[in-house]
Each structure stands twice: as C-alpha cells, then as structure tokens.
N, C-alpha and C. Protein backbone atom coordinates (compact mmCIF):
# COMPACT_ATOMS: atom_id res chain seq x y z
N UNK A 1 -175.00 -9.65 14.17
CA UNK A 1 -175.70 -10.89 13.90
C UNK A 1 -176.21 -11.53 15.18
N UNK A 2 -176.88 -11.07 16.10
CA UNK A 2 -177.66 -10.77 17.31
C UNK A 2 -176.39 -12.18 18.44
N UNK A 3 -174.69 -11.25 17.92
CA UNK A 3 -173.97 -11.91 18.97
C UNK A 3 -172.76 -13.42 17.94
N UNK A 4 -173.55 -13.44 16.65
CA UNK A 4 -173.38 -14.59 16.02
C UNK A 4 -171.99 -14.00 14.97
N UNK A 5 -171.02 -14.84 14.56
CA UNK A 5 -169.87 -14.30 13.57
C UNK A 5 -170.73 -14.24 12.75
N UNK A 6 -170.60 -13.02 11.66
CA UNK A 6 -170.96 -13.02 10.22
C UNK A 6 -170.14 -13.11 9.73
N UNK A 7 -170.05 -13.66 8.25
CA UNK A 7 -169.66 -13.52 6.82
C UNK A 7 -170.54 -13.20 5.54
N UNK A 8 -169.40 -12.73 4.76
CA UNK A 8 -170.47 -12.17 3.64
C UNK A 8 -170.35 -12.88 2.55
N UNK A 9 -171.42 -13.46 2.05
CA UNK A 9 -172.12 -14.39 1.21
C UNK A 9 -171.45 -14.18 -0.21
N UNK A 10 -170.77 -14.46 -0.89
CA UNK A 10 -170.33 -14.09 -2.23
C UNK A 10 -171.18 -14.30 -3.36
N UNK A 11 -172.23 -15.76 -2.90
CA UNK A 11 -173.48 -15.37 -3.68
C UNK A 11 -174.09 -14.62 -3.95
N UNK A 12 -174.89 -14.80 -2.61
CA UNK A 12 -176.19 -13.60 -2.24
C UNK A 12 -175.79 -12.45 -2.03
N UNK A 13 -174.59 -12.24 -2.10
CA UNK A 13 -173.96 -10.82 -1.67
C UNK A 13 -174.95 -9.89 -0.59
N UNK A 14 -174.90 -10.86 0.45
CA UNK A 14 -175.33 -10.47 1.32
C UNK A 14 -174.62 -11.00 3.02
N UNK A 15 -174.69 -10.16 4.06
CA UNK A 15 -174.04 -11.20 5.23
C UNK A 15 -175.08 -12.50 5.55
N UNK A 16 -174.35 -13.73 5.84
CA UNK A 16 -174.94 -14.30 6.62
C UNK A 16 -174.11 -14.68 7.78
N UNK A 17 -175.17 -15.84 8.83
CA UNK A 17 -174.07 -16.10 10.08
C UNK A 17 -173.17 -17.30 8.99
N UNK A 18 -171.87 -16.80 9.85
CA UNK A 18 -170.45 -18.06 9.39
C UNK A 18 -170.80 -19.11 9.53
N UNK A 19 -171.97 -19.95 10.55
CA UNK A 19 -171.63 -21.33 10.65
C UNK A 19 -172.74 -22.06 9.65
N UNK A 20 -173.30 -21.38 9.34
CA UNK A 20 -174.63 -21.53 8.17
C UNK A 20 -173.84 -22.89 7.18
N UNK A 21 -174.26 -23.65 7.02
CA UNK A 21 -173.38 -24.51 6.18
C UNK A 21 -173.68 -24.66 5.05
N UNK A 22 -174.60 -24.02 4.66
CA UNK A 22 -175.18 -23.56 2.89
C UNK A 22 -174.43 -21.73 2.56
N UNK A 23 -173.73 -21.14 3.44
CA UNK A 23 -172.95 -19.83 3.24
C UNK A 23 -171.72 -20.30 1.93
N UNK A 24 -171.77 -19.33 1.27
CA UNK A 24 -170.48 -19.26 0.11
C UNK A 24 -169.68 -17.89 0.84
N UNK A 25 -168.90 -18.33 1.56
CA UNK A 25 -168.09 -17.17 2.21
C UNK A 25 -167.41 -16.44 1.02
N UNK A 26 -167.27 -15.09 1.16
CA UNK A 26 -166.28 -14.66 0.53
C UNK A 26 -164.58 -14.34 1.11
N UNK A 27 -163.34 -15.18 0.89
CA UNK A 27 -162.52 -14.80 1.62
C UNK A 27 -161.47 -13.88 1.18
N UNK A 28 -162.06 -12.93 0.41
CA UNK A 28 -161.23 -12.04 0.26
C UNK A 28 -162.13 -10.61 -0.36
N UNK A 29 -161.47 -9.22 -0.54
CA UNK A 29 -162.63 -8.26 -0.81
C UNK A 29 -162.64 -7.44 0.31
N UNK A 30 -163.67 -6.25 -0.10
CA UNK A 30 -164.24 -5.64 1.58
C UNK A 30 -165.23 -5.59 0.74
N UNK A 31 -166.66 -5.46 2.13
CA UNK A 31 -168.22 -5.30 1.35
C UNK A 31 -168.37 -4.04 2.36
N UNK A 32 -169.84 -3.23 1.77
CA UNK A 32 -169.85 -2.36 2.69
C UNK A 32 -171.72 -2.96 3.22
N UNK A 33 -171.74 -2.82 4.58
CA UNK A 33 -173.26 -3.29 4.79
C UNK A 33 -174.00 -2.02 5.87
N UNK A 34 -174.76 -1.93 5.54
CA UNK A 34 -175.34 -0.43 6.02
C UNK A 34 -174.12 0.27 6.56
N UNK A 35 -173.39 0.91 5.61
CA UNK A 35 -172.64 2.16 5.37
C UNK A 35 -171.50 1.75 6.34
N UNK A 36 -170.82 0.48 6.62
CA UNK A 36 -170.18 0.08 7.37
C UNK A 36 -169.17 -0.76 6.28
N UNK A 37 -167.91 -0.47 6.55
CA UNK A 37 -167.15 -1.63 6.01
C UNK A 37 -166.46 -2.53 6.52
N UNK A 38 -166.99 -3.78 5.67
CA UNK A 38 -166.66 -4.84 6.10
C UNK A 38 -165.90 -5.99 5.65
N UNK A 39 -164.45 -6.66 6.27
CA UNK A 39 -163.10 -7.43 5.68
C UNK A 39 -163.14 -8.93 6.09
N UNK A 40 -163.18 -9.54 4.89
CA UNK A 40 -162.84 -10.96 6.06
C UNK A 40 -161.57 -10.79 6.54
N UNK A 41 -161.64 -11.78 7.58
CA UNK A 41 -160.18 -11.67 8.41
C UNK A 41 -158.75 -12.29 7.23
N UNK A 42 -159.46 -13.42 6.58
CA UNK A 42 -158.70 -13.45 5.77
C UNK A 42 -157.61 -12.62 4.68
N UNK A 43 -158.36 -11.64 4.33
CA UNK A 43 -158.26 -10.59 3.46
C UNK A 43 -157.21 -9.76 4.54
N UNK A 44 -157.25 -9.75 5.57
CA UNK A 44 -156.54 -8.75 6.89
C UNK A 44 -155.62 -9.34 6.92
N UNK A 45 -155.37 -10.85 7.10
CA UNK A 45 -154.24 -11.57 7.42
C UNK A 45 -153.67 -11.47 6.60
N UNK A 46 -154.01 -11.54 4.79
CA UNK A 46 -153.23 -11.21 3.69
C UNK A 46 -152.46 -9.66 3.83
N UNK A 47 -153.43 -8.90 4.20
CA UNK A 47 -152.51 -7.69 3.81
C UNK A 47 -151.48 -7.57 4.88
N UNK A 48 -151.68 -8.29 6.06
CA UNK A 48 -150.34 -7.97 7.06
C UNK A 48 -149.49 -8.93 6.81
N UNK A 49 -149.26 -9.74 5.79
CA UNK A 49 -148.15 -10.80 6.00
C UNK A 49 -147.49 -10.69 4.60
N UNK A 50 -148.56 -10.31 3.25
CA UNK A 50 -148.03 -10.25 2.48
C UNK A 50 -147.24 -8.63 2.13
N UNK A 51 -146.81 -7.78 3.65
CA UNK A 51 -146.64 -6.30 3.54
C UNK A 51 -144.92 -6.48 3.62
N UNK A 52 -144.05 -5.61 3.22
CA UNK A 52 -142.93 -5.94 2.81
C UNK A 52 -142.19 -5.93 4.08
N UNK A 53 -143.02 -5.47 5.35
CA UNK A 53 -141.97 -5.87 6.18
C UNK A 53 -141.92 -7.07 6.48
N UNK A 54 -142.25 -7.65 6.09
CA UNK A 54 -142.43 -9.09 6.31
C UNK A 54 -141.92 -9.87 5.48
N UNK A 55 -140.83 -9.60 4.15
CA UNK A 55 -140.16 -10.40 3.54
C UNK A 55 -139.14 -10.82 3.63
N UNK A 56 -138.66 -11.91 3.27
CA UNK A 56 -137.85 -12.25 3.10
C UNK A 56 -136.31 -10.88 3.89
N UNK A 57 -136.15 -10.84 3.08
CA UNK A 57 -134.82 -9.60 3.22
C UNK A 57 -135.02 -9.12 4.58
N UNK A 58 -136.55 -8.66 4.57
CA UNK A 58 -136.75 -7.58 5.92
C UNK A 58 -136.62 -8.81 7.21
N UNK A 59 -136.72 -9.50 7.41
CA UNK A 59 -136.87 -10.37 8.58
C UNK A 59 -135.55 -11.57 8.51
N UNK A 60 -134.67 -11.68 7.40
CA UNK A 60 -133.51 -12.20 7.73
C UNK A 60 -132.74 -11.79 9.12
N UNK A 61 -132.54 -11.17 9.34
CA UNK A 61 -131.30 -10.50 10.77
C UNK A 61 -132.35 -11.27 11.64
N UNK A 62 -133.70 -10.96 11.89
CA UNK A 62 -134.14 -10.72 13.21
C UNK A 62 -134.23 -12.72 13.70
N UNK A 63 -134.74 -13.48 12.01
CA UNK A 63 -135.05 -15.02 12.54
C UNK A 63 -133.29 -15.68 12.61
N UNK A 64 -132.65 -15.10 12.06
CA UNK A 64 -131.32 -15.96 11.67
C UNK A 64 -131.23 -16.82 10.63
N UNK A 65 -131.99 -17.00 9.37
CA UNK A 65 -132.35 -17.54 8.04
C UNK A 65 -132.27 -16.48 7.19
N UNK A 66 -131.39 -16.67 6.21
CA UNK A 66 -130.93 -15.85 5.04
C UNK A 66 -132.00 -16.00 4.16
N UNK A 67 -132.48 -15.10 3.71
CA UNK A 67 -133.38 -14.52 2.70
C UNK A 67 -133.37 -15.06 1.32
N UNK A 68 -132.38 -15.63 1.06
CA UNK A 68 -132.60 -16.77 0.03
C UNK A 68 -132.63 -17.86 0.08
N UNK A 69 -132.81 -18.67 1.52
CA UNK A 69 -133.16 -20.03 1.84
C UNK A 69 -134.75 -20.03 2.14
C-alpha cells in the first residue's frame, strides 16, 4: 500500500489503507489478494492466545495462580 498499513475491507472485500475512516475492517478471517494470503493481526493474536498452551492449567506452575481462580 505504497508503504501505508492495509486492511481488508469486509465490505468491498477488497484491501484498503487502515487509516481510511470510511474502511469496514475485517477483524477476523484470512483473504487472499493477488495470490498472497492475508490475516488481520487480530485473527493472529486470537490464534496464539486462544492455543492451549496458553490455558489456564498449562500456565498455572509458571504465573503462580491456580487454574481455577
């Protein structure tokens, strides 16, 4: 985006630049745009936090908070 963040338009289903203030971001999905695929970060941050090493159980020992508090 000649340097500019894109996002992809959930309307127009198309990219535009992010700061566009008429953009309908899509924050979740992958699109593909000339044979390239493409994630919002959002969608990235979901899959690394909502991944099981990251629950509850798995990360009790390491914070010192029991997995059912």
């Amino acid at each position: 985006g000649a340097g500019h963040p894109l996002a992809w338009d959930r309307i127009a289903k198309t990219p535009v630049q992010a700061a566009d203030p008429n953009a309908k971001p899509a924050l979740t999905g992958s699109h593909t745009v000339n044979g390239r695929r493409c994630v919002p970060v959002f969608q990235l941050i979901a899959d690394r936090y909502l991944d099981d090493s990251h629950s509850p159980d798995a990360v009790a020992g390491r914070c010192g908070v029991a997995a059912d508090t």
